[in-house]
Protein backbone atom coordinates (compact mmCIF):
# COMPACT_ATOMS: atom_id res chain seq x y z
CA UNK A 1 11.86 -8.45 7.57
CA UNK A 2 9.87 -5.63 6.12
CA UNK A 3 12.19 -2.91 3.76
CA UNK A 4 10.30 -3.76 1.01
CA UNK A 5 6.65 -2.66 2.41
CA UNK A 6 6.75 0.89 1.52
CA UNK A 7 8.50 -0.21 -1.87
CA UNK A 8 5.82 -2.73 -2.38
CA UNK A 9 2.77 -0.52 -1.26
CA UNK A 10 2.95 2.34 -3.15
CA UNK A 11 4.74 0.81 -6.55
CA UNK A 12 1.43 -1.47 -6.79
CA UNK A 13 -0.19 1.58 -7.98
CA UNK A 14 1.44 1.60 -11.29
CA UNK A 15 1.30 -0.07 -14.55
CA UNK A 16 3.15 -3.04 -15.83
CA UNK A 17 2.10 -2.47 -19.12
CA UNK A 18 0.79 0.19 -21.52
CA UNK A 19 -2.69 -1.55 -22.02
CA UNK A 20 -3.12 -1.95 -18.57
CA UNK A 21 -1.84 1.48 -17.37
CA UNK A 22 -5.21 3.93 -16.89
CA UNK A 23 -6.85 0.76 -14.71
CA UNK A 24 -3.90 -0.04 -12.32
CA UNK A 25 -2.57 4.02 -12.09
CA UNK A 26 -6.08 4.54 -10.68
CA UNK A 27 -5.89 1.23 -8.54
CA UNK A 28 -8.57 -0.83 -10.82
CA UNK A 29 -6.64 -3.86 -9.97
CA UNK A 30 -9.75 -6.18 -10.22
CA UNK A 31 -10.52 -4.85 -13.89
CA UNK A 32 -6.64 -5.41 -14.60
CA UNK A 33 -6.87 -8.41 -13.82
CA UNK A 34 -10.18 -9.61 -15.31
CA UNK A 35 -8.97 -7.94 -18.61
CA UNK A 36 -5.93 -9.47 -18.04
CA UNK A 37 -7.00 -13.08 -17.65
CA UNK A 38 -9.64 -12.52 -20.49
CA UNK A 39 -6.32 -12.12 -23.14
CA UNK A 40 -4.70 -15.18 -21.49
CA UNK A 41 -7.72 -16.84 -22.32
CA UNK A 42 -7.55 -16.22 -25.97
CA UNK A 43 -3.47 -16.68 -25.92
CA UNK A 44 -1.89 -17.69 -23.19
CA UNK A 45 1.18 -17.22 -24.28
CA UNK A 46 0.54 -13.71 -23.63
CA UNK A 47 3.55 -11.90 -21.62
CA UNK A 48 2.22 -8.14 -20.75
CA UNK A 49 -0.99 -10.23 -19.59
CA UNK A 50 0.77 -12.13 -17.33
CA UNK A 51 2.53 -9.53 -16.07
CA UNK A 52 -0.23 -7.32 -15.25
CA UNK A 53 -2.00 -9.98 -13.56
CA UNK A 54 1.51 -10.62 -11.07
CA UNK A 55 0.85 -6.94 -10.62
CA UNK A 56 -2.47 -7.03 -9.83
CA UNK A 57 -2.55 -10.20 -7.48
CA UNK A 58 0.33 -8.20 -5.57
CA UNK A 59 -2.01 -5.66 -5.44
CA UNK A 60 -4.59 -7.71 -4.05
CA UNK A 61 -1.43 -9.40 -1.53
CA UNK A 62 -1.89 -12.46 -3.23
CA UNK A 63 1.85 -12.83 -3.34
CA UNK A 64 2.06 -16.54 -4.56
CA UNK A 65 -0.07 -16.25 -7.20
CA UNK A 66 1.55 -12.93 -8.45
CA UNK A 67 5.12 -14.95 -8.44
CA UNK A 68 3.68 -17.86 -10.52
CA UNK A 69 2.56 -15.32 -12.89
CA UNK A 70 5.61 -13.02 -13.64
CA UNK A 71 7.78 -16.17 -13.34
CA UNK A 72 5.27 -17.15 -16.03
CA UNK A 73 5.87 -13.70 -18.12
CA UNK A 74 9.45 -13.76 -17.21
CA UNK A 75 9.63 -17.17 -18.89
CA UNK A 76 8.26 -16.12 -22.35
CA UNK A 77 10.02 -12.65 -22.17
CA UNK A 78 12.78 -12.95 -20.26
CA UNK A 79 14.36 -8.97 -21.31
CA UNK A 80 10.84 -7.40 -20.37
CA UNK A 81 10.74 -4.95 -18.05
CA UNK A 82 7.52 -5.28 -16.88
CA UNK A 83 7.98 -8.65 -16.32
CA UNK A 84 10.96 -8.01 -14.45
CA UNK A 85 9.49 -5.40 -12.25
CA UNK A 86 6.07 -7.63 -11.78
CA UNK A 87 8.49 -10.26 -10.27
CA UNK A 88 10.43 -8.33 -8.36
CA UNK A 89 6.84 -7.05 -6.62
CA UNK A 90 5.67 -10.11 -6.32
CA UNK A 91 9.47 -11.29 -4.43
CA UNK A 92 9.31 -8.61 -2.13
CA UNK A 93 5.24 -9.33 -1.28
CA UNK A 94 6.49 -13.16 -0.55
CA UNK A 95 9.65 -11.88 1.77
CA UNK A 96 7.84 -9.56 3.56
CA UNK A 97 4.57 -12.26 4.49
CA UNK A 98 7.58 -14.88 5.53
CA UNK A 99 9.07 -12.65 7.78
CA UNK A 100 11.98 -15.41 8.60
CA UNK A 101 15.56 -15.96 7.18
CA UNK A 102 14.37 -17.50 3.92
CA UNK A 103 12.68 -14.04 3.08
CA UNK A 104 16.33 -12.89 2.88
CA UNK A 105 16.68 -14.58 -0.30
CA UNK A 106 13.61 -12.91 -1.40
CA UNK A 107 14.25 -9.54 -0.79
CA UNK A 108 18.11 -9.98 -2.46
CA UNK A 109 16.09 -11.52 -5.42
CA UNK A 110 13.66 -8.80 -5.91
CA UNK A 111 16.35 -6.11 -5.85
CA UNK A 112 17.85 -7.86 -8.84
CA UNK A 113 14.61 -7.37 -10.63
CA UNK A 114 14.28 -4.32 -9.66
CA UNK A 115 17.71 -3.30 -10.95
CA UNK A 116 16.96 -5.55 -14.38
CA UNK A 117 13.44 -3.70 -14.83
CA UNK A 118 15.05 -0.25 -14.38
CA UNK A 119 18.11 -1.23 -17.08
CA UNK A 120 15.56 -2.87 -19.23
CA UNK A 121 13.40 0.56 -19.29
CA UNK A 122 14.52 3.47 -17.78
CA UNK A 123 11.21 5.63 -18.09
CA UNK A 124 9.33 2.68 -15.83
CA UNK A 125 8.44 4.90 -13.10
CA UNK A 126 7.59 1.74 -10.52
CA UNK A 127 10.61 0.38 -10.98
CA UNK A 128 12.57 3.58 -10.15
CA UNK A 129 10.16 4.18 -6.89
CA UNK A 130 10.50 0.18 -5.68
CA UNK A 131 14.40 -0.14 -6.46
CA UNK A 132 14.87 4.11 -4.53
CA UNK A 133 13.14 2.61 -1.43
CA UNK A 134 14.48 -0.42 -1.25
CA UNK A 135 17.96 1.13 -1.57
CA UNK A 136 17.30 3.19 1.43
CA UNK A 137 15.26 0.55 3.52
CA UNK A 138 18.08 -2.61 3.39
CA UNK A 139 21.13 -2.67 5.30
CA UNK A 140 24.27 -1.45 3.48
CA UNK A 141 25.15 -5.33 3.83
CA UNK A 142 22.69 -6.15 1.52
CA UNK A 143 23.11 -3.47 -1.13
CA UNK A 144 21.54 -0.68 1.05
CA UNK A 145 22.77 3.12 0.45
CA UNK A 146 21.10 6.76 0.77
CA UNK A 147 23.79 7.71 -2.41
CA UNK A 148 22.01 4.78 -4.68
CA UNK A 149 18.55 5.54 -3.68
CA UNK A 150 18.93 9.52 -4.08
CA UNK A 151 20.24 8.74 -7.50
CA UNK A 152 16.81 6.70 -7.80
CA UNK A 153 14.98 9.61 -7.21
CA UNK A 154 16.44 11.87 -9.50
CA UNK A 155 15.85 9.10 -12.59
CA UNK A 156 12.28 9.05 -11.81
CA UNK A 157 12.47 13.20 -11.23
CA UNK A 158 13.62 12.77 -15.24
CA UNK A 159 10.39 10.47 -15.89
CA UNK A 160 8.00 12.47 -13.53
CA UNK A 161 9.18 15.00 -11.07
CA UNK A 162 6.21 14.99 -9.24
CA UNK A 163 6.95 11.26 -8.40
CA UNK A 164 10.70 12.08 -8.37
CA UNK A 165 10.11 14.74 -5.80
CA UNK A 166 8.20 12.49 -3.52
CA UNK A 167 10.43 9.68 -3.55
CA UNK A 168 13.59 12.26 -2.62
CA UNK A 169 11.19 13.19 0.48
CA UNK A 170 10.67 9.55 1.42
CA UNK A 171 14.22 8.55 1.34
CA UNK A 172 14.91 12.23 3.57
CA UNK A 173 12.47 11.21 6.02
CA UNK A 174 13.84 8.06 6.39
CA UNK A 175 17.32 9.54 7.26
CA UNK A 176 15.37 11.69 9.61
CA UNK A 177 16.06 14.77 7.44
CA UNK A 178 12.53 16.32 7.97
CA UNK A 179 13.79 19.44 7.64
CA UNK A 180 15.02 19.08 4.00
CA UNK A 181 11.98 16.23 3.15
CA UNK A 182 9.63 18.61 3.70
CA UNK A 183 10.23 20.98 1.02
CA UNK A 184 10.50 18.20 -0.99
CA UNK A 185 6.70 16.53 -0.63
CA UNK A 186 5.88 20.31 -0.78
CA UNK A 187 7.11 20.46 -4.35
CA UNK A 188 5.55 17.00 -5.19
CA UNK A 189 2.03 17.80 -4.15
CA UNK A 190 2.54 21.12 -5.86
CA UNK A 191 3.17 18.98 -9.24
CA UNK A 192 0.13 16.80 -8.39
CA UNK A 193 -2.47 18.11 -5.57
CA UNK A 194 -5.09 15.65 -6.58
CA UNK A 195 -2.70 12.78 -6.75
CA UNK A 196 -4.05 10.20 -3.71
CA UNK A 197 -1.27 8.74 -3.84
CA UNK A 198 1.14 11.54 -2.85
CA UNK A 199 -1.20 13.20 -0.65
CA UNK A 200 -1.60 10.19 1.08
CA UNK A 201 2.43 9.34 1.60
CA UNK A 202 2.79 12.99 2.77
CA UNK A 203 -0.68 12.51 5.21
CA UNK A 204 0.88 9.31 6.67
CA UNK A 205 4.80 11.17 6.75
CA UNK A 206 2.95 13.48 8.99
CA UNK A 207 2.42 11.15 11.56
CA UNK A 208 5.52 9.27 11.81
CA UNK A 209 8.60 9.83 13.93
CA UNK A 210 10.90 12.25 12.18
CA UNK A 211 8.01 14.87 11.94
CA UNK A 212 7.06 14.29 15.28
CA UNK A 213 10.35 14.85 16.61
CA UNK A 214 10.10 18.08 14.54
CA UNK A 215 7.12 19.28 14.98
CA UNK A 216 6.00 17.59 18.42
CA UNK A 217 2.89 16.02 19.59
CA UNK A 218 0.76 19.20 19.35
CA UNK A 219 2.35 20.68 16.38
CA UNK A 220 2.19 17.54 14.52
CA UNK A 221 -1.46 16.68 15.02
CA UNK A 222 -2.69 20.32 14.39
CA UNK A 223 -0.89 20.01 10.38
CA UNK A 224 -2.42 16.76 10.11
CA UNK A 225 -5.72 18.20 10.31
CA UNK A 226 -5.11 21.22 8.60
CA UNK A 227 -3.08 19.54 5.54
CA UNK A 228 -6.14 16.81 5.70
CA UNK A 229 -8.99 19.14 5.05
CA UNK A 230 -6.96 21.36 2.09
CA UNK A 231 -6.43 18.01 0.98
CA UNK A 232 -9.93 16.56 0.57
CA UNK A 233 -11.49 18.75 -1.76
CA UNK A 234 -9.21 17.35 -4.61
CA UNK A 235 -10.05 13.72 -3.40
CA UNK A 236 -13.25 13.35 -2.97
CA UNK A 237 -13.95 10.67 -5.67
CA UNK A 238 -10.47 8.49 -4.57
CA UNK A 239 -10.81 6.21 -1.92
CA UNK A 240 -7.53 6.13 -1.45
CA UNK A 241 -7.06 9.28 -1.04
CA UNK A 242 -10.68 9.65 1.41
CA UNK A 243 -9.22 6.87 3.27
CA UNK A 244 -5.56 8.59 4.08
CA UNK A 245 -7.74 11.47 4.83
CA UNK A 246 -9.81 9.75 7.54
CA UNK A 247 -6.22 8.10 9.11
CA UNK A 248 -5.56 11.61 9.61
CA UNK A 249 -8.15 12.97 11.62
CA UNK A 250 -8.07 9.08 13.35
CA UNK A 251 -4.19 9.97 14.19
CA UNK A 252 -4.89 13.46 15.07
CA UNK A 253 -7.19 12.53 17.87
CA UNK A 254 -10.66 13.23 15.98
CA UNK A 255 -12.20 9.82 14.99
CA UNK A 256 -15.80 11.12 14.25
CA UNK A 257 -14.17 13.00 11.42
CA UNK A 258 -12.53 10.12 10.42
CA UNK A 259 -15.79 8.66 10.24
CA UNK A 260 -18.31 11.10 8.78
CA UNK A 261 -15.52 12.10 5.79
CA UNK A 262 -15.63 8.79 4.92
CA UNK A 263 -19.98 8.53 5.35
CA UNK A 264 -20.21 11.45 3.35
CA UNK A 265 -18.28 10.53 0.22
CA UNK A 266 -18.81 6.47 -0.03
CA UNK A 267 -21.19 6.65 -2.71
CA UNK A 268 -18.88 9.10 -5.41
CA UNK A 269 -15.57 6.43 -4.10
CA UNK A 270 -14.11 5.14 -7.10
CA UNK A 271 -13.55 1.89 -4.92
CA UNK A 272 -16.06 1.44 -2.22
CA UNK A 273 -14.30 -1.56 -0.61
CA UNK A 274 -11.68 0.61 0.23
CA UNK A 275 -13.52 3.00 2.03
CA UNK A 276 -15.75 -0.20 4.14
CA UNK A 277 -12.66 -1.26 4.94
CA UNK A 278 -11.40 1.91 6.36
CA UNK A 279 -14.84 2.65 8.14
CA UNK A 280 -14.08 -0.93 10.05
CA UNK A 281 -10.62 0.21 11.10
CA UNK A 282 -12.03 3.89 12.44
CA UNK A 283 -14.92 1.82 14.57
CA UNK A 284 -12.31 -0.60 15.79
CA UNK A 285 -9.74 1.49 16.73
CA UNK A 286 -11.90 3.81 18.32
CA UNK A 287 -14.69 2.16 19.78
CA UNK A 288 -17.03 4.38 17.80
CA UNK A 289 -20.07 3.05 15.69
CA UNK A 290 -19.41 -0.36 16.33
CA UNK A 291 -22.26 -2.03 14.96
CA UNK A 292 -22.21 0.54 11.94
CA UNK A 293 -17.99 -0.69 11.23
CA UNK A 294 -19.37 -4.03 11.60
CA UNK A 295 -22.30 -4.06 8.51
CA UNK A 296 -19.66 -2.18 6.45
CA UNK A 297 -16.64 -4.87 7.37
CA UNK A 298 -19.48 -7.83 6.56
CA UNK A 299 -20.23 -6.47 2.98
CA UNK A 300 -16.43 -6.16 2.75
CA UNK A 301 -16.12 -9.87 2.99
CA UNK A 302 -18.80 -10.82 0.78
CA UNK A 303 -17.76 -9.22 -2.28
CA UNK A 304 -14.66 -8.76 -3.86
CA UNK A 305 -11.79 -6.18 -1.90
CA UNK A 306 -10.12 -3.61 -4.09
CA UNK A 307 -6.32 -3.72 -2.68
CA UNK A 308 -5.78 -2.09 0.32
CA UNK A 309 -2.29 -2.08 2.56
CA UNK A 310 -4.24 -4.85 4.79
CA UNK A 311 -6.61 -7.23 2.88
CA UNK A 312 -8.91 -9.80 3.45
CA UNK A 313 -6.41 -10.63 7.02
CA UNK A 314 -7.15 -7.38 8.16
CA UNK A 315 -10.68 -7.20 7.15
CA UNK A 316 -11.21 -10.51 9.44
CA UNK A 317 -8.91 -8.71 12.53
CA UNK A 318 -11.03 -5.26 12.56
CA UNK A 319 -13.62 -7.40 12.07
CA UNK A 320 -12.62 -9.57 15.72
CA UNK A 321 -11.60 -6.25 17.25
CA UNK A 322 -15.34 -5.37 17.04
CA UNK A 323 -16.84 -8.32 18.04
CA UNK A 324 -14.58 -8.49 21.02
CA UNK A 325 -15.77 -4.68 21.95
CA UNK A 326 -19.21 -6.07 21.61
CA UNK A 327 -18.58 -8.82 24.13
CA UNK A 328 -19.07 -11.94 21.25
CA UNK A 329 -16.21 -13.28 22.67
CA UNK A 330 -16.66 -16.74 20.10
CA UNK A 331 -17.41 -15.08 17.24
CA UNK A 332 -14.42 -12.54 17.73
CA UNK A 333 -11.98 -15.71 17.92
CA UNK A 334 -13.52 -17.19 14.90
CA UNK A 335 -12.68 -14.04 12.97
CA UNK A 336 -9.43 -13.72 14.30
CA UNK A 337 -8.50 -17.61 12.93
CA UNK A 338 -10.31 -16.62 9.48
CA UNK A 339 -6.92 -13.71 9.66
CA UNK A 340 -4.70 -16.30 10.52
CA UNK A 341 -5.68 -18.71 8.05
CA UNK A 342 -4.95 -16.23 5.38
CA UNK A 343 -2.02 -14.89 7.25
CA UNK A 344 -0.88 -17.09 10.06
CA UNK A 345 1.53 -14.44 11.10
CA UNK A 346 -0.82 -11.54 11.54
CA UNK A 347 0.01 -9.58 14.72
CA UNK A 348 -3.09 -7.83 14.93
CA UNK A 349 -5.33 -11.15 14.94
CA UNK A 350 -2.54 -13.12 17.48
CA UNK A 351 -2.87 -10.07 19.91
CA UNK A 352 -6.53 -10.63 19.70
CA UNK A 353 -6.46 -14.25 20.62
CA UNK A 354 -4.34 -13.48 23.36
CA UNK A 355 -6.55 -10.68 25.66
CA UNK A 356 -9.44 -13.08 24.33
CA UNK A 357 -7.57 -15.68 26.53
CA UNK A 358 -6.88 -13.35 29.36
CA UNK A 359 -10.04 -11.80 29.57
């Protein structure tokens, strides 16, 4: 089960607290949490410390640590809406990496918090993003409806229309509406061009079914790269944003692009882990500057990873996807079980194993 993903993905990008805001808007989540464990060393009975660090380990997709924490936060302010919201992040992160019946539970318990943390403080834009998407992404057995999450959207439109505005176009394109969710990340990255997190969501709506069904093959790939090169200029210094930049030209059919935009501006990233990370998935999904994706994936997994959608676990599979290209057929199963130890249902690392096996 995976409706919370998107919810969980792009919320993690915003503040569960005021004195943690600047550092976890701009995806600082090892600062936030470092500043956030020094307070709880001086008082531990701190609650907007605990739940900044939930928010950060979710961050980080260290799901079971981010629920002892807001249940932690939750316990010493039980009203708080940031601790509400950091445990209803941390719920969905633990439904979605169970992927079995008992995640069910999960994902009905995080939509309570998510409801709680919205009720509890209507201008927390996170909460408004997490409980629009999950609205649209769960069956209208489990609380699901379009009607609930477009009301969602225009809440956070009242808090910040830019965010509003994209959240409107997510829920569209999810109801295969491309025609009327286009206008709408239009008006969003109008609001906030530099924004990586926008331009990224409307980079990666791009490539997905609804506006390839609109736009076709052809049609879709050639505004990827357009839309990815007006883009860059205004993200040159976000990894985030550099690295849904270099998915584009990847998806568009032009990985040395991919590559060399991401070359060219690793040393002004504001997260440089990101950006390894990414040039490991270019040189294992293309073939391309193998050994190069393979230094960049090693100094990933020595020092310490900044977030990301896939991790340490997918660190470790790009990681065996390379090695396997480079016929180190034992070393590429040994990274492939470092994925599954950390996830033991990883796909990527599993489907690895198995052409390992065939080959």
């Amino acid at each position: 089960m995976t409706p919370f993903l998107p919810a969980v993905s792009f919320a993690l990008v915003q503040a569960p607290a005021p004195a943690f805001r600047a550092d976890l808007d701009t995806g600082r989540y090892l600062k936030a949490l470092s500043e956030a464990e020094q307070r709880l060393r001086k008082d531990s009975n701190d609650a907007l410390a605990w739940a900044a660090k939930s928010q950060a380990l979710s961050s980080l997709l260290r799901f079971g640590e981010a629920r002892a924490a807001a249940d932690r936060a939750v316990a010493l302010r039980p009203g708080m809406a940031d601790a509400l919201l950091a445990r209803g992040l941390a719920r969905a992160g633990e439904a979605i990496r169970e992927r079995n019946l008992s995640s069910l539970r999960g994902a009905l318990g995080a939509m309570d918090d998510l409801r709680a943390a919205t009720e509890a403080d209507p201008s927390l834009e996170s909460a408004w993003m997490s409980l629009g998407l999950a609205y649209e992404m769960l069956p209208g057995l489990l609380g699901g409806s379009t009607r609930k999450a477009l009301q969602c959207a225009d809440h956070l439109r009242a808090v910040s229309p830019a965010r509003g505005d994209l959240l409107q176009a997510l829920i569209l394109e999810e109801e295969d509406r491309w025609r009327e969710a286009e206008p709408c990340f239009a008006r969003a990255l109008g609001r906030a061009p530099q924004d990586p997190e926008i331009a990224g969501q409307w980079l990666d709506a791009l490539d997905r079914r609804p506006a390839k069904k609109a736009l076709g093959e052809a049609g879709k790939n050639a505004r990827l790269l357009a839309e990815a090169s007006r883009l860059l200029p205004g993200l040159r210094g976000r990894a985030r944003g550099l690295t849904a930049v270099s998915d584009a030209y990847l998806h568009a059919g032009q990985p040395e692009s991919a590559w060399k935009v991401l070359q060219d501006h690793l040393p002004q990233a504001d997260a440089p882990s990101l950006v390894r990370l990414q040039l490991g998935k270019v040189a294992a999904s293309s073939g391309l500057h193998l050994t190069e994706g393979l230094a960049a994936l090693d100094q990933v997994l020595r020092e310490p990873l900044e977030g990301g959608s896939s991790g340490y676990p997918g660190a470790w599979w790009r990681k065996a996807q390379i090695l396997k290209a480079l016929g180190r057929k034992d070393e590429a199963r040994r990274a492939a079980g470092e994925a599954l130890k950390l996830d033991p249902k990883h796909r990527g690392a599993r489907e690895v194993l198995e052409r390992l096996d065939q080959s």
